[in-house]
Protein backbone atom coordinates (compact mmCIF):
# COMPACT_ATOMS: atom_id res chain seq x y z
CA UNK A 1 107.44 145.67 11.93
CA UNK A 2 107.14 149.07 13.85
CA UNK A 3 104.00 149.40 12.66
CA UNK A 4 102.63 146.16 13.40
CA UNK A 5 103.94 147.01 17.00
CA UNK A 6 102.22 150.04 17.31
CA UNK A 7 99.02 148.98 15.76
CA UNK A 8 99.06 145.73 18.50
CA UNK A 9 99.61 148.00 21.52
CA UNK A 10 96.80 150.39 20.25
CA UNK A 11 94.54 147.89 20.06
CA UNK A 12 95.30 146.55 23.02
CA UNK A 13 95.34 150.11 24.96
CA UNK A 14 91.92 151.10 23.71
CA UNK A 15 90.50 147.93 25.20
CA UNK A 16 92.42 148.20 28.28
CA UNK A 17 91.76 152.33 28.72
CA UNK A 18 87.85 151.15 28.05
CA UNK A 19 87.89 148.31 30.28
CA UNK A 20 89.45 151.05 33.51
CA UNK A 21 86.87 153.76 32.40
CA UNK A 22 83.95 150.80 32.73
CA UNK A 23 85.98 149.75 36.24
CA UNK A 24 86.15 152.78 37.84
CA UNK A 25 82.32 153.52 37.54
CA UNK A 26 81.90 150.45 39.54
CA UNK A 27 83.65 151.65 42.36
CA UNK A 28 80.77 153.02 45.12
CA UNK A 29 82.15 156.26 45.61
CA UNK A 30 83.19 156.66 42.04
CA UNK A 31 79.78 155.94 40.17
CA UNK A 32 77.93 158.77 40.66
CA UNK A 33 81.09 160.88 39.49
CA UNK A 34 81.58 159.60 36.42
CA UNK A 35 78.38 158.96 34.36
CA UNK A 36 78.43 157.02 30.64
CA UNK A 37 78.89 160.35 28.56
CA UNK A 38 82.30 161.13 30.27
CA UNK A 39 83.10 158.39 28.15
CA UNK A 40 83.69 161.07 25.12
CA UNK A 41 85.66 163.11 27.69
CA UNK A 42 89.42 163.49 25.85
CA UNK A 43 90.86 164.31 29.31
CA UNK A 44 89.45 161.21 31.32
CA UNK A 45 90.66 158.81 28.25
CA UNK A 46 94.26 160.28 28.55
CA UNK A 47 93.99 159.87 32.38
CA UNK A 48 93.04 155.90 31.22
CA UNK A 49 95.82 156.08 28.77
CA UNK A 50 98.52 157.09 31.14
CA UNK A 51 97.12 154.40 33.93
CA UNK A 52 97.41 151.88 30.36
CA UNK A 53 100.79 152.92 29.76
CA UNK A 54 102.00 152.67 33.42
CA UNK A 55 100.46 149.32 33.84
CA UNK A 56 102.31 148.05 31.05
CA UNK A 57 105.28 149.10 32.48
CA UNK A 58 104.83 147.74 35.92
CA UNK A 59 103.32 144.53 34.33
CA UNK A 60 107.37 143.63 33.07
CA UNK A 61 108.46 143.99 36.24
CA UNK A 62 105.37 143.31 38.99
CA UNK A 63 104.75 139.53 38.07
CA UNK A 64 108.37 138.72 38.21
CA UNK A 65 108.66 140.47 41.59
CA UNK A 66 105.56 138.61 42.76
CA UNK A 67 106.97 135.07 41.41
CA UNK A 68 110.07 135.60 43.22
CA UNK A 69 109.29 136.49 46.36
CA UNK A 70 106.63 133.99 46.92
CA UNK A 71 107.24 131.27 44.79
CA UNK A 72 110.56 130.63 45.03
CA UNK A 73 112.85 133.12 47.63
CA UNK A 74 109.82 133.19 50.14
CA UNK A 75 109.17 129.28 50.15
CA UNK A 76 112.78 128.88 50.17
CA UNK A 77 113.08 130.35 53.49
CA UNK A 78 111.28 127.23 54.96
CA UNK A 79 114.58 124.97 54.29
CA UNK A 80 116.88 126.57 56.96
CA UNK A 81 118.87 124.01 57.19
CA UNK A 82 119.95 123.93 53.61
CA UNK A 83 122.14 126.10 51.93
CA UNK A 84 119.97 129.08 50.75
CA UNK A 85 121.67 129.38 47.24
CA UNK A 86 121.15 125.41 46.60
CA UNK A 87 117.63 125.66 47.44
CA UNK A 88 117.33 128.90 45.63
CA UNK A 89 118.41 127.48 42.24
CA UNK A 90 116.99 123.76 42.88
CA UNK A 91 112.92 125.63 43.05
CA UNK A 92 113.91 128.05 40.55
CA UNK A 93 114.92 125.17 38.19
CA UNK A 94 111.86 123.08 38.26
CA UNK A 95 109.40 125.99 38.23
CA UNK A 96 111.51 127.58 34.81
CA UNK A 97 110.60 124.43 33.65
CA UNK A 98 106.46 124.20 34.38
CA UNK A 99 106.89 128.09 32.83
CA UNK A 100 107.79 127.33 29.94
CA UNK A 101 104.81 125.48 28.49
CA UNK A 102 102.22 127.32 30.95
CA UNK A 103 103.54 130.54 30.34
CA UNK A 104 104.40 130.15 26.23
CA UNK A 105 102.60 133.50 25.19
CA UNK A 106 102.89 132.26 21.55
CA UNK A 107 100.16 129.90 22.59
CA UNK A 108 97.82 132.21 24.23
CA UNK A 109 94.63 133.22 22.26
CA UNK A 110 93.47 136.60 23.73
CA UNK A 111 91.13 139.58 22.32
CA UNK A 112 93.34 141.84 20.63
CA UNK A 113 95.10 138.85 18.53
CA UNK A 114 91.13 137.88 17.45
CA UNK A 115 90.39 141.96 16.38
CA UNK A 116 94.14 142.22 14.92
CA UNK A 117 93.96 138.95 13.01
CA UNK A 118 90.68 137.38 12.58
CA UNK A 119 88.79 141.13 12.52
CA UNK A 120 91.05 143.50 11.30
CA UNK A 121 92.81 140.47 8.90
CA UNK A 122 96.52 141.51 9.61
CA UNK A 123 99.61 139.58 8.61
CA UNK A 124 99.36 136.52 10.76
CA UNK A 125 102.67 135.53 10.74
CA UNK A 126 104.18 139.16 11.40
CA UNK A 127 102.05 140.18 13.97
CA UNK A 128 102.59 136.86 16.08
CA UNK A 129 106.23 137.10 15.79
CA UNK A 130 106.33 140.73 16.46
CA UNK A 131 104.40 140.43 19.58
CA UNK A 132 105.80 137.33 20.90
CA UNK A 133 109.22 138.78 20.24
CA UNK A 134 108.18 141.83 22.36
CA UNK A 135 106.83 139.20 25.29
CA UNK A 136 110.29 137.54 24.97
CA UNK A 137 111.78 140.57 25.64
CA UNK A 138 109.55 141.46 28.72
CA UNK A 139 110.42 138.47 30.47
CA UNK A 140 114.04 139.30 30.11
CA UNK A 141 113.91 142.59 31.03
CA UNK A 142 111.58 141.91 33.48
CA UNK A 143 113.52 139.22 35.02
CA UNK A 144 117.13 140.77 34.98
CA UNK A 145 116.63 143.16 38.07
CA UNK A 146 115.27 140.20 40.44
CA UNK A 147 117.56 137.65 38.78
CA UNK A 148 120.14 140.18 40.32
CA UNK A 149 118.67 141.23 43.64
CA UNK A 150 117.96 137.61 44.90
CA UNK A 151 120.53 135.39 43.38
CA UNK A 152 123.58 137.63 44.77
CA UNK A 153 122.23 138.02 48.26
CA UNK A 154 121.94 133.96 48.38
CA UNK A 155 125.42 134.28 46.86
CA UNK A 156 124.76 133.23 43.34
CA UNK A 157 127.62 133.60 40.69
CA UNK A 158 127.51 137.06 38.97
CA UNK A 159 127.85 135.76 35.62
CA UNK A 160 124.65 133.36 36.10
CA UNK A 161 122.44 136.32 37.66
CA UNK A 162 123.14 137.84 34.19
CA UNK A 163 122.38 134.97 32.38
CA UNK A 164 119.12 133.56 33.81
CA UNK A 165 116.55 136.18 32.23
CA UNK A 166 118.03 134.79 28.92
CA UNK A 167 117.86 131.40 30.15
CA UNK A 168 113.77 131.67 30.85
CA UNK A 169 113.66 133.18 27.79
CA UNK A 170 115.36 130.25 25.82
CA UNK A 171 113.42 127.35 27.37
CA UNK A 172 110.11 129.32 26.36
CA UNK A 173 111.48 129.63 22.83
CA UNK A 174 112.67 125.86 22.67
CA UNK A 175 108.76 124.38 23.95
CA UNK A 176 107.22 126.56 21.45
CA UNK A 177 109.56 125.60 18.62
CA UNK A 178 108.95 121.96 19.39
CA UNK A 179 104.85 122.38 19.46
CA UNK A 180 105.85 124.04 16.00
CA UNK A 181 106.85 121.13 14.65
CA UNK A 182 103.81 118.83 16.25
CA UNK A 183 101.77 120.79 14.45
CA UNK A 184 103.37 120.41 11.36
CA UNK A 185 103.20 116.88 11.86
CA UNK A 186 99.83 116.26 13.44
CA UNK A 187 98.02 119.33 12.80
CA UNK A 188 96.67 120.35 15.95
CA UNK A 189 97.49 123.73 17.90
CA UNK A 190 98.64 123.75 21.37
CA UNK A 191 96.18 125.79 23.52
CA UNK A 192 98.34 126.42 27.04
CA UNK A 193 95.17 127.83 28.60
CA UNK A 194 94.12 123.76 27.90
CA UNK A 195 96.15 121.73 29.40
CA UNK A 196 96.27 117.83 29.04
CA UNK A 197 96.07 115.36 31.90
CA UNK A 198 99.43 114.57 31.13
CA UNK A 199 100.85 117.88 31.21
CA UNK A 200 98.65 118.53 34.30
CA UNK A 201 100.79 115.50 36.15
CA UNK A 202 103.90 116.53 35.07
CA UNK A 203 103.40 119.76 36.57
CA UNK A 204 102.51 118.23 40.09
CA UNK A 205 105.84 115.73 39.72
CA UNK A 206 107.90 119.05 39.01
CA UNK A 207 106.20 121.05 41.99
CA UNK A 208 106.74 117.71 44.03
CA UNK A 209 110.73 118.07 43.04
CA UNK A 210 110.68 122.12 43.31
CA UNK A 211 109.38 122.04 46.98
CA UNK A 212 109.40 118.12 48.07
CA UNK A 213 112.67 117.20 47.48
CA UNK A 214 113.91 120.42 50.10
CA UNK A 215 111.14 119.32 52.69
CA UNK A 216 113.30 115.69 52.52
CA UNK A 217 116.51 117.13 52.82
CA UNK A 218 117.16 116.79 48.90
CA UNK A 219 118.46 119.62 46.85
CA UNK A 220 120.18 119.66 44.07
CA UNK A 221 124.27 120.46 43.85
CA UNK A 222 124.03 124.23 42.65
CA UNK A 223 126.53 123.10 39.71
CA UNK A 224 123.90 120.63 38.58
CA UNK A 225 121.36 123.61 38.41
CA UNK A 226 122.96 126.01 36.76
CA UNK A 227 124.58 123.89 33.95
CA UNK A 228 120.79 122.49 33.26
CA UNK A 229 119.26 126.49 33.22
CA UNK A 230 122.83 127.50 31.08
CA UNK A 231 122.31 125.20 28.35
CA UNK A 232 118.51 126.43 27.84
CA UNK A 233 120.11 129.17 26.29
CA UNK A 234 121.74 127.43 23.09
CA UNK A 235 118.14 125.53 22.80
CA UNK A 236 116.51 128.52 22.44
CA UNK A 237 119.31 129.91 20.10
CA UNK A 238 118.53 126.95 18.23
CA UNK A 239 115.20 126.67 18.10
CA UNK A 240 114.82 130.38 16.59
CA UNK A 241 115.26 129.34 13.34
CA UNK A 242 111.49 127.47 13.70
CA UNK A 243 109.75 130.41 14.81
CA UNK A 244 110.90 132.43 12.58
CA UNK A 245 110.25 130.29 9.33
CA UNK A 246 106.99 128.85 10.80
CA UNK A 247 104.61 128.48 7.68
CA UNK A 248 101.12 128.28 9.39
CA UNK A 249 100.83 130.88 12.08
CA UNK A 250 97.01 131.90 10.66
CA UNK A 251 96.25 128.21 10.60
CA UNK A 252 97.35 127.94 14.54
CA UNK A 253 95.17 131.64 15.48
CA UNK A 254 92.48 130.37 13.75
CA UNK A 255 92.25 127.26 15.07
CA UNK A 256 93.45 128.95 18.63
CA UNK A 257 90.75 132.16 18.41
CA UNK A 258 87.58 129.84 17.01
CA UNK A 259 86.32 129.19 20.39
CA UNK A 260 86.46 133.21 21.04
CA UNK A 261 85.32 134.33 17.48
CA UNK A 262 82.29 132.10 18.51
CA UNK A 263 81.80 133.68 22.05
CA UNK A 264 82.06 137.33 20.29
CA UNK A 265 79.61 136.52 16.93
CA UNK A 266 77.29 135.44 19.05
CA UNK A 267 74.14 136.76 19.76
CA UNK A 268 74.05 135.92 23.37
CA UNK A 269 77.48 136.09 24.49
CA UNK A 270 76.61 134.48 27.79
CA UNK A 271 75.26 131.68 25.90
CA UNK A 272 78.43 130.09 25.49
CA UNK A 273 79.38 131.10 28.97
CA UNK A 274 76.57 129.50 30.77
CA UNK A 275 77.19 126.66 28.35
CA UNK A 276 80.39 125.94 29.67
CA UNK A 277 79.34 125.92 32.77
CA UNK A 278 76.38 123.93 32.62
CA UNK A 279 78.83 120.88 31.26
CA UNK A 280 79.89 120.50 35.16
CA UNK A 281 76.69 119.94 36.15
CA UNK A 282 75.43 115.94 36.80
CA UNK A 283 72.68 115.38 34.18
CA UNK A 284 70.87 112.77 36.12
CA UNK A 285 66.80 113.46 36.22
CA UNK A 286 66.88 110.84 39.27
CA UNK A 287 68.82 113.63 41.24
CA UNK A 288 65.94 115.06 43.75
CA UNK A 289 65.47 115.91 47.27
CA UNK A 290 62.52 114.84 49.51
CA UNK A 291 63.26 119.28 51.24
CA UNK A 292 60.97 121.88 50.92
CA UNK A 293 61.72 125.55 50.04
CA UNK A 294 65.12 126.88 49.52
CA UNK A 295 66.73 124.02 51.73
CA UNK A 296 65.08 121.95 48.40
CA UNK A 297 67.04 124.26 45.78
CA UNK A 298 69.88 124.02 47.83
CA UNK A 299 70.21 120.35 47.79
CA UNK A 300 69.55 120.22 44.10
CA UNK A 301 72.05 122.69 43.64
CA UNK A 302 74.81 121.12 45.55
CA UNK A 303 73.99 117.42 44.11
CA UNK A 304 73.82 118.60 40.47
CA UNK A 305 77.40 120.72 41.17
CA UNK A 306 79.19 117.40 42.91
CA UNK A 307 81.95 117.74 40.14
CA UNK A 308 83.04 120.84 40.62
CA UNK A 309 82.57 121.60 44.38
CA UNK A 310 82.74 118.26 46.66
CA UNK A 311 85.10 116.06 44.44
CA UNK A 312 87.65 119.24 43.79
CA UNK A 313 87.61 119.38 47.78
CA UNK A 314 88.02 115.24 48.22
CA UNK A 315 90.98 115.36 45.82
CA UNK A 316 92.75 118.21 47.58
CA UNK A 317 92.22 116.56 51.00
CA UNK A 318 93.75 113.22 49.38
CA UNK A 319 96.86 115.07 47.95
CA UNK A 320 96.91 116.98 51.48
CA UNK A 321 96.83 113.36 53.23
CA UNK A 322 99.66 111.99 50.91
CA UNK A 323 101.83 114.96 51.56
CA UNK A 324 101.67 114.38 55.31
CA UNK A 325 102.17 110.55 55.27
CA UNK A 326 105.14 111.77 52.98
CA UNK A 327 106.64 113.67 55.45
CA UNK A 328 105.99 111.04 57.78
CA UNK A 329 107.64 108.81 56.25
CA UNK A 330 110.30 111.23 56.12
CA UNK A 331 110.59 111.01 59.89
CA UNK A 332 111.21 107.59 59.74
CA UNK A 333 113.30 106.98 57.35
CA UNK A 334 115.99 110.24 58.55
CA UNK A 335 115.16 111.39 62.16
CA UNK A 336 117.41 114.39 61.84
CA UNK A 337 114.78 116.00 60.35
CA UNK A 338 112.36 115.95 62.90
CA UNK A 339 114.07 118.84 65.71
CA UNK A 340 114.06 121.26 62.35
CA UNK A 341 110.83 120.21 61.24
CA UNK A 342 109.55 120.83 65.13
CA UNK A 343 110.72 124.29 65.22
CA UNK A 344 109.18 125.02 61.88
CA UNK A 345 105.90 123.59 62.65
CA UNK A 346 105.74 125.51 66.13
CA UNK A 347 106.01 129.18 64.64
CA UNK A 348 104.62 128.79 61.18
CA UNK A 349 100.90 128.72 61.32
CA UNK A 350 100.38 132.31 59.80
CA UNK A 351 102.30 130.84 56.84
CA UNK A 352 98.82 127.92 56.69
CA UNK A 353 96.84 131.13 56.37
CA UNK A 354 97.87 131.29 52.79
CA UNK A 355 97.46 127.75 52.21
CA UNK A 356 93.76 127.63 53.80
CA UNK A 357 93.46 130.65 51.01
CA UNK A 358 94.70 128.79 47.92
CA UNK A 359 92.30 125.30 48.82
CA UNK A 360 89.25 127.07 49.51
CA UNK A 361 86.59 126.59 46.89
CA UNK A 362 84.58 130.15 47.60
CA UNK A 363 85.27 131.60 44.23
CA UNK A 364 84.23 128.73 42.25
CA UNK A 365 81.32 128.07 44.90
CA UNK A 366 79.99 131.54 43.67
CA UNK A 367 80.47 131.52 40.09
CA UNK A 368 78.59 128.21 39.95
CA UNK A 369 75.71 129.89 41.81
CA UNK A 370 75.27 132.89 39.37
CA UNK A 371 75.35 130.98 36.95
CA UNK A 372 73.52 128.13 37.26
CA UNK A 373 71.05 129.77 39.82
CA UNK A 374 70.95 133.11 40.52
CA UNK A 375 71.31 134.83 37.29
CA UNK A 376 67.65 133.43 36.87
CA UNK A 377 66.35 133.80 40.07
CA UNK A 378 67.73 137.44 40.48
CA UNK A 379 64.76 138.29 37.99
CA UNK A 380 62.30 137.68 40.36
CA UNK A 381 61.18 140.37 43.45
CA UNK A 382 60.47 138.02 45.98
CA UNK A 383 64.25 136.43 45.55
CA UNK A 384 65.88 139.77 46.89
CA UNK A 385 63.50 140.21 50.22
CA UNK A 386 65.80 140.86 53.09
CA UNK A 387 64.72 138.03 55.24
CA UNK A 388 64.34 135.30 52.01
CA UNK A 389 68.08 136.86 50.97
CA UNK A 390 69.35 136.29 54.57
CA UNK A 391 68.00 132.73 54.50
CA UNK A 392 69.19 131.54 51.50
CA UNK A 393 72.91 133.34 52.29
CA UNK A 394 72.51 131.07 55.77
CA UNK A 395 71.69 127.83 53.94
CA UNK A 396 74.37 128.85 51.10
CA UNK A 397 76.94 129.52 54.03
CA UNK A 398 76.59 126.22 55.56
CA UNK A 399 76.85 124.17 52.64
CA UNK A 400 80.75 125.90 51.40
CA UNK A 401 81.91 125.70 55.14
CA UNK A 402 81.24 121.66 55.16
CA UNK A 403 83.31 121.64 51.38
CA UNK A 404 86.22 124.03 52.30
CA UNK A 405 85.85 122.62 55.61
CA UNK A 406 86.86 118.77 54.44
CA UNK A 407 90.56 119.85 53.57
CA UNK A 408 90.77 121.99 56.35
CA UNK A 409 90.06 118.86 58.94
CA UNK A 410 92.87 116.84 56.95
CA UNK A 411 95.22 119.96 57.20
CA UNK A 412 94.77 120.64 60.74
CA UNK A 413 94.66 116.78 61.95
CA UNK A 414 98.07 115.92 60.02
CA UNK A 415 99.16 119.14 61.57
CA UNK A 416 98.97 117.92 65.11
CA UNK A 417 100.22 114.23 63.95
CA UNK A 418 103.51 116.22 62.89
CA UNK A 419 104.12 118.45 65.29
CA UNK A 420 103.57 115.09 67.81
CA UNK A 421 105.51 113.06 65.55
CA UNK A 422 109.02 115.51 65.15
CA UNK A 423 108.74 116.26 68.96
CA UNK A 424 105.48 116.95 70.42
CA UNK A 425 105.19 120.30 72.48
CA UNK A 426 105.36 121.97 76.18
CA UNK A 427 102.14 122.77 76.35
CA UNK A 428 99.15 120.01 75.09
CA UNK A 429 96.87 122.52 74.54
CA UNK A 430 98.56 124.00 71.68
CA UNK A 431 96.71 120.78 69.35
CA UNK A 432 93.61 121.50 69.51
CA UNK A 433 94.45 125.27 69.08
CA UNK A 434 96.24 124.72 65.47
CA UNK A 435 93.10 122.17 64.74
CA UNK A 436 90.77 124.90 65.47
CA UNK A 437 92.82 127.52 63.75
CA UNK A 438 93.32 125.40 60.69
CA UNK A 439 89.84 124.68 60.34
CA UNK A 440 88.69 128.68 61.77
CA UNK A 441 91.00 129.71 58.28
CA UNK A 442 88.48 127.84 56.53
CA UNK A 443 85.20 128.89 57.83
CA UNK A 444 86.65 132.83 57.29
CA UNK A 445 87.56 132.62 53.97
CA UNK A 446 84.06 130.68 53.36
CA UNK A 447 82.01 133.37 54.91
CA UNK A 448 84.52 135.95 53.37
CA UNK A 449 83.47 134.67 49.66
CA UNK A 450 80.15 133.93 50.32
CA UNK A 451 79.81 138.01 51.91
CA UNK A 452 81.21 140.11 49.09
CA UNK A 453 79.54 137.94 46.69
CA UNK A 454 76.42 138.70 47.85
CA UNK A 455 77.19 142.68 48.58
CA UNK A 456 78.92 143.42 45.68
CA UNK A 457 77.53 141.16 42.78
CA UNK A 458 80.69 140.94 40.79
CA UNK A 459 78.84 139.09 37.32
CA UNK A 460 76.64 140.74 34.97
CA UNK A 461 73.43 139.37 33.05
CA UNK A 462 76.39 138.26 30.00
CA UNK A 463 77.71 136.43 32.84
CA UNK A 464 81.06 138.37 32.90
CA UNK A 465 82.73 139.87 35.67
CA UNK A 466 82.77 143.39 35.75
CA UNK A 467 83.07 144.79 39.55
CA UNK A 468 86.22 146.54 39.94
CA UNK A 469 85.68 146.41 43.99
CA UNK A 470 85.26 142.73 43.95
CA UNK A 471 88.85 142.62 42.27
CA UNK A 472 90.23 144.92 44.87
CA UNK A 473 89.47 143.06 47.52
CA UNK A 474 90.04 139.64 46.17
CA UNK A 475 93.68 141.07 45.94
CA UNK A 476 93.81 142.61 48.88
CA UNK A 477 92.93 139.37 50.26
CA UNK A 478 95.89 137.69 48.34
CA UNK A 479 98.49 140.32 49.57
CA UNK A 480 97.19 140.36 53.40
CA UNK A 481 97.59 136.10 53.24
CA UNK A 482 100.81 136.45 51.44
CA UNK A 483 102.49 139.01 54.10
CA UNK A 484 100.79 137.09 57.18
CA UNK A 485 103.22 134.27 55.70
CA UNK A 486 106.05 136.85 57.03
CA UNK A 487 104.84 136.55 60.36
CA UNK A 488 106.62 133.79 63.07
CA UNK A 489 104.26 134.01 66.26
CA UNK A 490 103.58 131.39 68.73
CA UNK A 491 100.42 128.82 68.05
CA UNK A 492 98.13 129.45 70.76
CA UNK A 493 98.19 133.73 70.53
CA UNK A 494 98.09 133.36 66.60
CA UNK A 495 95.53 130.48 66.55
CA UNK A 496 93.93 132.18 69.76
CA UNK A 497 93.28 135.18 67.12
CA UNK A 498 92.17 133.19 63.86
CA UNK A 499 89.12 132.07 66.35
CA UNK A 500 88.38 135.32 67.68
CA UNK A 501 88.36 137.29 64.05
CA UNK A 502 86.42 134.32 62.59
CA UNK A 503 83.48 134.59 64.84
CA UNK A 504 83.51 138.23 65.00
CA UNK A 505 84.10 138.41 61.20
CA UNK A 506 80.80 135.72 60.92
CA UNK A 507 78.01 138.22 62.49
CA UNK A 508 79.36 141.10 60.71
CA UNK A 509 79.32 139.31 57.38
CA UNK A 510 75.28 138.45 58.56
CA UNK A 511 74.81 142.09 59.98
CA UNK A 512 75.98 143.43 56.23
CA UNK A 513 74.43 140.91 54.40
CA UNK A 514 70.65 141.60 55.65
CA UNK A 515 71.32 145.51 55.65
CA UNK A 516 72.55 146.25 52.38
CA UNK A 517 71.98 142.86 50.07
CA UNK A 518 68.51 143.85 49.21
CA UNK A 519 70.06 146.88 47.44
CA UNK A 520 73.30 145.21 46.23
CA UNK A 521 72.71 141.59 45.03
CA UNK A 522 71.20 142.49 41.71
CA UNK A 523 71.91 141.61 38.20
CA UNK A 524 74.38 144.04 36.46
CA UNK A 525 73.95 145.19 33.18
């Protein structure tokens, strides 16, 4: 068992150590400092190896920090009327809950189980239960220190602080025992990076409960949530005895890994890749456009990508709309909630900063274009001309600001309808100010996309993403929305500064784009 631990984690180092060394030569400063034979270089792989080992270590306890202070103590503080430890438990019920079959680990098909198992043929059944007993234990450990910190300052019992890392951990082991036994029964593996439509609705009804049911003045009794996490703990007791005398673990990896032994036998790697992506695309040949030029591949492009970029931004501006008619309905049916609701609205626009960030399409906006468009046309010299680069990025730019924009209109009208509807405000101008803001959130984080794409190229020709800058600013972009949500600050100064920064941020993004994209927007290899 030790040595099927060891020989996991060293196969999953060496990928990880090679995957930094490849990063950090993407870094602009760092390229030119660290050519392709330091690669050999003993001292710069245990530099890699000490960065592997200390990411592993901050990975048990990073996530869980993350998860708690957003998604469940950092919503929570919303619901200030409501006692902080009900609400506390109440979210950190439901989400425990969507965790455990989105977050199974035993269900996960990654590279190192392919080279272990498929490649390097190693006991199936040994090294799944080895390494999903380590994961088991990383979300305990991982969990006890926040379970701790945030449950006694909302003045949780001791005695469940203690117990709630082992409560995750038994609901995890309970899901997976019980897809254990589908499979013996039907024969089919459950994927949890492939979810089903109807595990896809149940985790909207159990969002709906962790954070709707608080907006409505509904919580549960804290007795109620504790005795439903506490008893997760016997079913995962119980359900131990399937995982452990589980007959067909190489029949579930195979069946699990087949999609990436194809993607890693191949040829062409980005084959499959492109593939994939190519099955969003409409297949109609009656799909045309009577535009000439690049306003003509435009129009092609956006028509043929409907699926993927308009109708994702239609059904998040009709879930938007039923949330607010929700909460409307709220109003009327328990006015009480309206004064609260007022004071919320009026100092928590930095908090819709976040939320502009999680609904806009710009990510999926620019994979679709590599790879349906510009990892062909990239081949081509005319195609990276300053002024034909600056014209397409102009065309491209107006196109994601009307689908990110869609949402934002929806957002920022029901907005106004609530704060008028709870209470209204002194001043009348402060509408049209958290319209505009609203929809100025938008247009950044369109032009934001839409800018580094273009100056830093993330993709290469294999179609995989391989730019450690891009990452580092797509989180720094997550951490600077997620501590704006900290921020309380009147409507018209905040929105008054969303404007300002958007248009500024707009002829920089243009100013960058035509001075350095000729040299930047190019295939990597």
């Amino acid at each position: 068992m030790n040595k099927t631990l060891r020989i996991s984690f060293s196969l999953r180092n060496t990928y990880r150590v090679n995957g930094i060394l490849y990063s950090l030569r993407q870094l602009p400063l760092v390229r030119r400092l660290i050519p392709s034979s330091l690669y050999r270089v003993r001292g710069l792989k245990i530099f890699a190896n000490a960065l592997s080992v200390l990411w592993e270590i901050l990975s048990v306890f990073l996530g869980k920090f993350l998860y708690f202070i957003t998604m469940v103590a950092g919503i929570g503080i919303l619901y200030e009327k409501l006692p902080e430890g009900q609400v506390y438990l109440h979210i950190l019920l439901f989400l425990t809950v969507i965790g455990a079959f989105m977050n199974t680990s035993l269900f996960n098909p990654t590279r190192d189980k392919y080279y272990a198992v498929i490649l390097l043929r190693m006991d199936a059944r040994e090294y799944t239960l080895v390494n999903y007993g380590y994961s088991i234990l990383k979300v305990i450990v991982g969990f006890l220190p926040f379970s701790l910190w945030f449950g006694l300052q909302r003045g949780v019992p001791l005695w469940f602080c203690l117990a709630l890392p082992f409560s995750v951990a038994g609901i995890k082991l309970a899901f997976s025992a019980w897809k254990l036994r589908k499979y013996e029964r039907l024969g089919v593996a459950y994927n949890e990076n492939v979810l089903g439509k109807y595990l896809w609705l149940a985790t909207g009804l159990l969002l709906a409960a962790a954070y709707g049911l608080p907006a409505a003045g509904a919580v549960l009794p804290g007795e109620i949530s504790m005795a439903v996490m506490t008893a997760f703990i016997p079913a995962g007791i119980l359900s131990l005895r399937k995982i452990l005398t589980f007959s067909f673990y190489r029949e579930v990896s195979q069946e699990l890994l087949s999609q990436m032994m194809r993607q890693l036998d191949s040829v062409k790697p980005e084959q499959l890749s492109r593939q994939q992506s190519r099955k969003a695309i409409a297949a109609d040949v009656s799909i045309t456009s009577e535009k000439k030029g690049f306003e003509y591949l435009n129009e092609l492009f956006i028509r043929r990508h409907r699926k993927i970029l308009w109708k994702s931004s239609e059904r998040t501006a009709a879930v938007a709309l039923l949330l607010i008619l929700g909460v409307l309905l709220a109003f009327y049916l328990r006015p009480e909630l309206k004064n609260p609701a007022n004071e919320l609205l009026s100092v928590s626009l930095p908090y819709f900063t976040f939320i502009m960030y999680c609904v806009n399409r710009g990510t999926g906006f620019t994979q679709a274009l590599f790879m349906n468009c510009d990892h062909s046309l990239l081949t081509y010299s005319f195609f990276k001309r300053p002024e034909m680069i600056l014209k397409l990025f102009r065309i491209r730019l107006r196109e994601i600001i009307k689908i990110n924009l869609l949402p934002a209109l929806v957002i920022g009208a029901g907005l106004d309808v609530l704060l008028f509807a709870s209470g209204g405000v002194e001043n009348p101008f402060d509408y049209p100010v958290l319209f505009a803001a609203v929809c100025g959130m938008s247009v950044f984080f369109s032009i934001h996309y839409l800018t580094i794409y273009y100056l830093l190229q993330p993709y290469t020709a294999g179609t995989e993403m391989k730019s450690a800058a891009y990452r580092l600013i797509l989180t720094g972009t997550y951490l600077l929305c997620f501590f704006l949500m900290q921020l309380e600050m009147d409507i018209r100064l905040f929105g008054a500064l969303c404007i300002l920064f958007c248009a500024l941020y707009s002829v920089l993004a243009c100013v960058l784009v035509y001075r350095f994209a000729p040299r930047t927007f190019r295939l990597r290899m």
